[in-house]
C-alpha atoms as a PDB file:
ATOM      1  CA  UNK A   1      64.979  96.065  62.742  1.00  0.00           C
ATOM      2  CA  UNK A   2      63.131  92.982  62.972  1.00  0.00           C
ATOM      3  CA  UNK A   3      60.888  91.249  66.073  1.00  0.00           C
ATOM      4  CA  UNK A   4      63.860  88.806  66.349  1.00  0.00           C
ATOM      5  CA  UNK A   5      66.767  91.637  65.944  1.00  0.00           C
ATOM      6  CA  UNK A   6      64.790  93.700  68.226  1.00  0.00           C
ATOM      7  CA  UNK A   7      64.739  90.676  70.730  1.00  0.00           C
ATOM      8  CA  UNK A   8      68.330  89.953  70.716  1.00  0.00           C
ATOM      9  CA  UNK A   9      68.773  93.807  71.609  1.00  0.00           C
ATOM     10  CA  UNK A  10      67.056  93.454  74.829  1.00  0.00           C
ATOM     11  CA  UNK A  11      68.945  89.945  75.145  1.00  0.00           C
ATOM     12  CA  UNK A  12      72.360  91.723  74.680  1.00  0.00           C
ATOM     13  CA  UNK A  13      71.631  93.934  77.447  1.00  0.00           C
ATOM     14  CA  UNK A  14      70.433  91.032  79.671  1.00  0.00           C
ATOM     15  CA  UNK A  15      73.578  88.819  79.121  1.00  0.00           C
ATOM     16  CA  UNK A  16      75.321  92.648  79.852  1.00  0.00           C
ATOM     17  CA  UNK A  17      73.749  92.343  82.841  1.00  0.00           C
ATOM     18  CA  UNK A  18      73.847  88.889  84.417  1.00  0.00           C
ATOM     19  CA  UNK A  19      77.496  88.904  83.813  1.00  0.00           C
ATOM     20  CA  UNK A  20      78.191  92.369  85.346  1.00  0.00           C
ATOM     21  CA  UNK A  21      75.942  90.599  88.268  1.00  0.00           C
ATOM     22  CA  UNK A  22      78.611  87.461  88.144  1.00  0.00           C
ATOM     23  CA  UNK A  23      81.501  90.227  88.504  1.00  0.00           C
ATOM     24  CA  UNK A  24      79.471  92.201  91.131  1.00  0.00           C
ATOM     25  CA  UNK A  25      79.195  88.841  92.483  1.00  0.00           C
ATOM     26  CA  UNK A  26      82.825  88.394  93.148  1.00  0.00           C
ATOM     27  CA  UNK A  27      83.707  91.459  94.338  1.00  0.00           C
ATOM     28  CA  UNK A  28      81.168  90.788  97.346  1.00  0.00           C
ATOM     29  CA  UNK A  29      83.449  88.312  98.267  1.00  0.00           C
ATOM     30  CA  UNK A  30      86.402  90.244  98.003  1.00  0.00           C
ATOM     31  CA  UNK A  31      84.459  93.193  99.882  1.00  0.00           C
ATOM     32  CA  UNK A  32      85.325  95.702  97.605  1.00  0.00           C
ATOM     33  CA  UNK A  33      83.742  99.230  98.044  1.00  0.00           C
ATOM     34  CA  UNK A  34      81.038 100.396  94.907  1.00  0.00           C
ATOM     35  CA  UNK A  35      83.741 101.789  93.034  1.00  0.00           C
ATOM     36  CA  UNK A  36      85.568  97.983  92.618  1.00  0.00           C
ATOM     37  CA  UNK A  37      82.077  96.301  92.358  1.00  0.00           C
ATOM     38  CA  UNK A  38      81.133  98.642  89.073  1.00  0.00           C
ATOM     39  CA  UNK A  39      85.137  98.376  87.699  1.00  0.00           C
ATOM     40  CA  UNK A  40      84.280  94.375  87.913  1.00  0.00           C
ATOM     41  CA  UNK A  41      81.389  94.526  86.700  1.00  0.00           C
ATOM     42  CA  UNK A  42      82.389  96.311  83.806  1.00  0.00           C
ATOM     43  CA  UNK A  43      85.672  94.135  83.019  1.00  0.00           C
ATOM     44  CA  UNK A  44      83.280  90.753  83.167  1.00  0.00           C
ATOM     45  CA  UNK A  45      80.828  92.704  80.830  1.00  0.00           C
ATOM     46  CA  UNK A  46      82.758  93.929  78.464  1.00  0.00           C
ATOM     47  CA  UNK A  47      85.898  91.856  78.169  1.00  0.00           C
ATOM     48  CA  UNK A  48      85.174  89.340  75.765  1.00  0.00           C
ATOM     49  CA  UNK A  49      83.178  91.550  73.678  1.00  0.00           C
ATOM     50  CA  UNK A  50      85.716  93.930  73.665  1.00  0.00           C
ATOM     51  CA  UNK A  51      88.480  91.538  72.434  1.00  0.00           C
ATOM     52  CA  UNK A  52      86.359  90.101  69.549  1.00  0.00           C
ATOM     53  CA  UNK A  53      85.609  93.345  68.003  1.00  0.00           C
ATOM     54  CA  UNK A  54      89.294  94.332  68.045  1.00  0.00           C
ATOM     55  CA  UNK A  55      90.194  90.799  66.817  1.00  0.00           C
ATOM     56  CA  UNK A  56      87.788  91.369  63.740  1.00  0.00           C
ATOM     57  CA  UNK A  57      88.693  95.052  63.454  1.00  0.00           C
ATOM     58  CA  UNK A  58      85.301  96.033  64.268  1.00  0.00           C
ATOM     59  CA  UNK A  59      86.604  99.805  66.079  1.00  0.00           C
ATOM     60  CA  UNK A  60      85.113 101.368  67.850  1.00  0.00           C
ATOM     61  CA  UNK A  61      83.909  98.260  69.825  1.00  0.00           C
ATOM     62  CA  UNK A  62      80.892  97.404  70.411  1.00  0.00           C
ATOM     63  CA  UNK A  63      80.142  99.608  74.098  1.00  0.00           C
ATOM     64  CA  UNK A  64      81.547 102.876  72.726  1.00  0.00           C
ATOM     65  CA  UNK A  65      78.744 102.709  70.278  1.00  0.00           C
ATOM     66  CA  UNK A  66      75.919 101.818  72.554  1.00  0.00           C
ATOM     67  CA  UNK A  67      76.987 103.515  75.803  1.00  0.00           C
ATOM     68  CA  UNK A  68      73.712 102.471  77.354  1.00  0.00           C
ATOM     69  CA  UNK A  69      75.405  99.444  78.070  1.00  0.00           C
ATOM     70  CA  UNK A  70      77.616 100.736  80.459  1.00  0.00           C
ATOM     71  CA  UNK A  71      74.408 102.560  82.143  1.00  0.00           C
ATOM     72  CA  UNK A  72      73.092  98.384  82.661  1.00  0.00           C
ATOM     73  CA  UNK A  73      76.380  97.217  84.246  1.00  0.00           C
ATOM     74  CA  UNK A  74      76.450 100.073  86.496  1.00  0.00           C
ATOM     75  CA  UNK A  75      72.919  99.836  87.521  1.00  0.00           C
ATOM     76  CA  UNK A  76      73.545  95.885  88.235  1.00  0.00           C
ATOM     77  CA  UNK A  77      76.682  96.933  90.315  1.00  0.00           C
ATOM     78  CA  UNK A  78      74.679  98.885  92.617  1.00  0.00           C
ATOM     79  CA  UNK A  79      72.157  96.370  92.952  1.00  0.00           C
ATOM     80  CA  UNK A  80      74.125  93.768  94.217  1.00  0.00           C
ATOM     81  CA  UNK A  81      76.531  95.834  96.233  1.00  0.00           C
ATOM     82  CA  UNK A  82      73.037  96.431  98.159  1.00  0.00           C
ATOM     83  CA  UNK A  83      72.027  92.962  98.045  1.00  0.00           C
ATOM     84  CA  UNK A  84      74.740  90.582  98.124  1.00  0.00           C
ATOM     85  CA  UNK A  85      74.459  89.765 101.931  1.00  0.00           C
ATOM     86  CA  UNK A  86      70.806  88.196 101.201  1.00  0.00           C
ATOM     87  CA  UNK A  87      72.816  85.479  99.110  1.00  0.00           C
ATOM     88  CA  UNK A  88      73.370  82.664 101.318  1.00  0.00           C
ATOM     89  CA  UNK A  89      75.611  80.835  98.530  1.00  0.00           C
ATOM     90  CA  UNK A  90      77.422  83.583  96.525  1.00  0.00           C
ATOM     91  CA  UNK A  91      79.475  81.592  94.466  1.00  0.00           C
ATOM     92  CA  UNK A  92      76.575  79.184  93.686  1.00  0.00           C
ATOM     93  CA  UNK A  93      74.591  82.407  92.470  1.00  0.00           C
ATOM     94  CA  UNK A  94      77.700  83.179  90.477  1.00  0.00           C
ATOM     95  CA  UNK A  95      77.859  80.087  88.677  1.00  0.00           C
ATOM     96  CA  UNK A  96      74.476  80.262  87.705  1.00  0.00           C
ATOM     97  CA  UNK A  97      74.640  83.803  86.533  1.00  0.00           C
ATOM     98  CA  UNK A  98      77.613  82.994  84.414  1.00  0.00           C
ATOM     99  CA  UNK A  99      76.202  80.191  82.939  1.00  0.00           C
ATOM    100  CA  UNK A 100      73.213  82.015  81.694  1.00  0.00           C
ATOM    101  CA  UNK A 101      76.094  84.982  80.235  1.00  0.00           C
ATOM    102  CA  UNK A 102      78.109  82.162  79.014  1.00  0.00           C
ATOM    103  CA  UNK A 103      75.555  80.632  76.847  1.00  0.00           C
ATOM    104  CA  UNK A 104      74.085  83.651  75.484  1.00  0.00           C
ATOM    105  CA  UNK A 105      77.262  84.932  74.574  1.00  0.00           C
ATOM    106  CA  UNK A 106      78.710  82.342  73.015  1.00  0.00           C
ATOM    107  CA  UNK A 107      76.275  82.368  70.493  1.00  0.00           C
ATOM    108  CA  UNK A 108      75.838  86.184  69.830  1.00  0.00           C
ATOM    109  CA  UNK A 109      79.601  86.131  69.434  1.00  0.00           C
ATOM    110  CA  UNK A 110      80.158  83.926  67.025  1.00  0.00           C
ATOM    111  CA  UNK A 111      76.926  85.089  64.809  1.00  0.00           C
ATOM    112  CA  UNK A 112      78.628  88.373  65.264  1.00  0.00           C
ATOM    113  CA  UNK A 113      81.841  87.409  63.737  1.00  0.00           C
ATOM    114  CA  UNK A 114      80.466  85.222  61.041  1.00  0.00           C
ATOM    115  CA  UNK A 115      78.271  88.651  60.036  1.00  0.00           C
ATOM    116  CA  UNK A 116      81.619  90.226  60.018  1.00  0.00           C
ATOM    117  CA  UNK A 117      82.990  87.846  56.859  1.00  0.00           C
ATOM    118  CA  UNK A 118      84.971  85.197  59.622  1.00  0.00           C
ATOM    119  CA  UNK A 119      84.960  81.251  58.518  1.00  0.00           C
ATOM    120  CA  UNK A 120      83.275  78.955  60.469  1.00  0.00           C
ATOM    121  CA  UNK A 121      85.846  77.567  62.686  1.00  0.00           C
ATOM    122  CA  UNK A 122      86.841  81.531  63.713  1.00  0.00           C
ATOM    123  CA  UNK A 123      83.638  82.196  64.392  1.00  0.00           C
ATOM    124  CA  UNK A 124      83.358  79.318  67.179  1.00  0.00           C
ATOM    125  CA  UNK A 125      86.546  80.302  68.369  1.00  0.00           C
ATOM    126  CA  UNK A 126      85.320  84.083  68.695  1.00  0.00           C
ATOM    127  CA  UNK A 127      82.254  83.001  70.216  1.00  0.00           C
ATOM    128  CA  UNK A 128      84.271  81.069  72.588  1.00  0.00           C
ATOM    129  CA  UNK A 129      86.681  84.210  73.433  1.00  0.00           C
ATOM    130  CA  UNK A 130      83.083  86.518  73.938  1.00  0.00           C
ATOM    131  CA  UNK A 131      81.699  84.401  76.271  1.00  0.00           C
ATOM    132  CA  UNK A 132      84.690  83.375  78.262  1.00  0.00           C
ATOM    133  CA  UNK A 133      87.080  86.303  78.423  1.00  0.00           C
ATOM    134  CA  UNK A 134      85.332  88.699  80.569  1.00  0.00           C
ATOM    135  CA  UNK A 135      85.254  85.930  83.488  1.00  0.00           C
ATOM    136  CA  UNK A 136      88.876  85.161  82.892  1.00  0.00           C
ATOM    137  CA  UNK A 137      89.743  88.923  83.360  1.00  0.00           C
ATOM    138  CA  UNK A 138      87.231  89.084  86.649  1.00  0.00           C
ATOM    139  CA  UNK A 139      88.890  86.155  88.058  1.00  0.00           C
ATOM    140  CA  UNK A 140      92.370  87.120  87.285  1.00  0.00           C
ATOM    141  CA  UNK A 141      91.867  90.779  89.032  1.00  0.00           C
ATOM    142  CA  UNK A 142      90.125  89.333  91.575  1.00  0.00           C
ATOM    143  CA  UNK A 143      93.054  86.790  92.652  1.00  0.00           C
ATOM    144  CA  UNK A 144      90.574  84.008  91.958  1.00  0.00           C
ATOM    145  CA  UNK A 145      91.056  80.775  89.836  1.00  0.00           C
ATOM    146  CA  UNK A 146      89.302  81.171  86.452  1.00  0.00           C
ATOM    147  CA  UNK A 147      86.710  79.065  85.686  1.00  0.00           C
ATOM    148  CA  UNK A 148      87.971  78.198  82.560  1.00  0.00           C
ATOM    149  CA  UNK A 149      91.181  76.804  84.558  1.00  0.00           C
ATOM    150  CA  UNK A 150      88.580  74.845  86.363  1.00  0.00           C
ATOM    151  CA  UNK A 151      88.296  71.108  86.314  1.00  0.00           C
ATOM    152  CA  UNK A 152      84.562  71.067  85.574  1.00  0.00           C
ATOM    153  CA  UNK A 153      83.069  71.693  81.957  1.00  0.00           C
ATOM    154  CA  UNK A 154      83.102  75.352  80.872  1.00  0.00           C
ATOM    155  CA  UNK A 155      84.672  76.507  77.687  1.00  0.00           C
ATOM    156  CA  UNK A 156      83.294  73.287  75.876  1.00  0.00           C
ATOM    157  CA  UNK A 157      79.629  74.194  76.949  1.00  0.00           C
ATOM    158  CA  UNK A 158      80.735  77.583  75.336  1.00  0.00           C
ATOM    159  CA  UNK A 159      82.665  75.559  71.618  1.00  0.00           C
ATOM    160  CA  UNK A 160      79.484  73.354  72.052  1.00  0.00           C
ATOM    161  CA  UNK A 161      76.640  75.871  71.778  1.00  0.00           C
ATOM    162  CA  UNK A 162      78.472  78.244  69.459  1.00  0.00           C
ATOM    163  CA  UNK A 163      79.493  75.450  67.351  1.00  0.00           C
ATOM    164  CA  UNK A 164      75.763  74.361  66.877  1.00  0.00           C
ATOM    165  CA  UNK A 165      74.086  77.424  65.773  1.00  0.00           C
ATOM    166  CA  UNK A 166      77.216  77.905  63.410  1.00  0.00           C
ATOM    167  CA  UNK A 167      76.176  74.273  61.986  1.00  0.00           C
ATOM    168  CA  UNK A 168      72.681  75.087  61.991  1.00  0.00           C
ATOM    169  CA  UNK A 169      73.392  78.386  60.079  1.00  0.00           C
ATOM    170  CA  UNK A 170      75.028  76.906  57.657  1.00  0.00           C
ATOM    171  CA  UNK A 171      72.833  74.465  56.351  1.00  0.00           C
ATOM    172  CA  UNK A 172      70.191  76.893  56.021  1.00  0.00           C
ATOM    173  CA  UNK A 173      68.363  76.443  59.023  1.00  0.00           C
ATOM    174  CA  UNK A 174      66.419  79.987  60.389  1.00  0.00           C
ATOM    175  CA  UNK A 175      68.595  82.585  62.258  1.00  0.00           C
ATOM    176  CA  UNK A 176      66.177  82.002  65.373  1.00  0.00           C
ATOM    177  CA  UNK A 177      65.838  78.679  65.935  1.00  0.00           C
ATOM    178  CA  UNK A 178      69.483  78.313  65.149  1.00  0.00           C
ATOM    179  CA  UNK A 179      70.305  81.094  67.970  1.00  0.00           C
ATOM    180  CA  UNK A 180      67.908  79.214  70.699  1.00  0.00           C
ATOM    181  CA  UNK A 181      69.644  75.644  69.612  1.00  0.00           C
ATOM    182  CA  UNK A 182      73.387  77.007  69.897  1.00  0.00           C
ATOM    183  CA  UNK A 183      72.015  78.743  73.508  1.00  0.00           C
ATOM    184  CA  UNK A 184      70.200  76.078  75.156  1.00  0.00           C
ATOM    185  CA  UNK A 185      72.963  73.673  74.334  1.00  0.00           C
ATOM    186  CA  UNK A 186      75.730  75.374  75.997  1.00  0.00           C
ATOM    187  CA  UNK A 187      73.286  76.113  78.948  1.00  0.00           C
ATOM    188  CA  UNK A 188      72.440  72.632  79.160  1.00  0.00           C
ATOM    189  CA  UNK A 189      75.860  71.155  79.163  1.00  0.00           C
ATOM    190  CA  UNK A 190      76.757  73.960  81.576  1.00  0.00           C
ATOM    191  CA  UNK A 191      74.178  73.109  83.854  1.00  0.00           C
ATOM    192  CA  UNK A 192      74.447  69.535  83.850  1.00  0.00           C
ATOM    193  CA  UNK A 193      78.608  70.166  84.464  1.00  0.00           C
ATOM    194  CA  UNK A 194      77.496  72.375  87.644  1.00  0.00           C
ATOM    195  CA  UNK A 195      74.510  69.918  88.980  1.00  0.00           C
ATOM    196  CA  UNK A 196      76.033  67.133  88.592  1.00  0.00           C
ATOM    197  CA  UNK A 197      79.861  67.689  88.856  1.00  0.00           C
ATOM    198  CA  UNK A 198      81.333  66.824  84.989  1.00  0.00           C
ATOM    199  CA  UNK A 199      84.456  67.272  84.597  1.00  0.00           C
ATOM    200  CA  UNK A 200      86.517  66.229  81.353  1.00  0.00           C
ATOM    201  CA  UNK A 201      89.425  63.897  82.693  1.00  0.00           C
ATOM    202  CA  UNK A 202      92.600  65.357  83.759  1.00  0.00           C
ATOM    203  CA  UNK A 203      96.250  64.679  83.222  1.00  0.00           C
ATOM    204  CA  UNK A 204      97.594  62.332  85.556  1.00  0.00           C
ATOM    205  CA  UNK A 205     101.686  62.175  86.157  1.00  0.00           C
ATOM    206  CA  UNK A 206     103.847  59.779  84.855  1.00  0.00           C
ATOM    207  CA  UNK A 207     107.434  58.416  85.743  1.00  0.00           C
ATOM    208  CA  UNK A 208     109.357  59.848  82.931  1.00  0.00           C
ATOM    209  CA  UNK A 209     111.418  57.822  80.259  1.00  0.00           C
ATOM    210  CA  UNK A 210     114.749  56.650  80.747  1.00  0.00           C
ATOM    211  CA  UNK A 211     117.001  57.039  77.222  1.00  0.00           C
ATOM    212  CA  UNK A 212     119.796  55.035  76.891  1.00  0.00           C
ATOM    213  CA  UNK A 213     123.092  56.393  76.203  1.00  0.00           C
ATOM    214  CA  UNK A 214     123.120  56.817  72.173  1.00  0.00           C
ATOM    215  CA  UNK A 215     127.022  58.380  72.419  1.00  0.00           C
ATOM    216  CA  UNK A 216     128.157  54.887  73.324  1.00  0.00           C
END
């Protein structure tokens, strides 16, 4: 194992983590007991990782052969069953610990899915589906609107950063540097969508088209 495979070990287990926080997160505000705060934190955890490996055929997926992992989002589901109340702004603490998930993920999933033989464009999409599919299976337990169904920026922070380092990658550029590009640049687009409100623009109605009669 190398310095920089050994670092993205401990940085697997922190994205683990901060998402299984974001779930955690939400339950709070659903007052779950423990029990639904570690089953959320799990399902955020786990969920997009869990669909990429059985999208690339990668069995068993990825927890059942580290079950440490589980041991993390546990321990993070305690924690903030015992320390939600000293968050003033939950949901602001949730965006910012899914944004930090979000852009790690997005990167570790698609380098894990171009390691597996994918072509470029799957591997963005896979990254994508890793760092965006736990939260949509959080929010969609937890009777909340999904992020991603959101107005403000989310899963193009996600394409963006995942869609760098896969660029960078393939012309040759480090493994590192091209992992810290791809991460910072969906954090920073994230970030800027959450300080400052971005949005991309919505559909706006139109009166419908009246066809003339062609059977006359």
């Amino acid at each position: 194992m190398t310095g920089f495979d050994a670092w993205l070990y401990w940085i697997d287990h922190a994205a683990i983590a901060v998402f299984a926080i974001s779930g955690a997160l939400v339950a709070s505000r659903k007052q779950m007991d423990a029990v639904g705060f570690i089953l959320i934190a799990i399902v955020t955890g786990f969920g997009g990782g869990t669909l990429r490996d059985l999208l690339l055929g990668r069995t068993p997926v990825f927890w059942l052969r580290a079950p440490e992992l589980v041991g993390v989002a546990v321990v993070a589901a305690v924690v903030v069953f015992f320390t939600a109340h000293r968050f003033q702004n939950r949901f602001r603490a949730l965006l910012w610990a899914d944004a930090v998930g979000l852009s790690i993920y997005a990167v570790l999933g698609a380098e894990i899915a171009l390691l597996a033989g994918a072509h470029a464009w799957a591997a963005v999409i896979l990254g994508v589906i890793t760092a965006t599919f736990g939260g949509i299976a959080r929010d969609v337990i937890c009777n909340e609107i999904p992020l991603i169904l959101r107005k403000e920026i989310y899963v193009t922070a996600a394409a963006a950063g995942a869609t760098m380092f896969i660029l960078l990658r393939l012309e040759g550029i480090w493994r590192e540097p091209a992992f810290l590009a791809g991460a910072l640049t969906c954090f920073a687009i994230r970030a800027a969508a959450i300080q400052l409100g971005w949005s991309l623009p919505g559909y706006r109605g139109r009166p419908g088209r009246d066809y003339p009669d062609r059977d006359g």
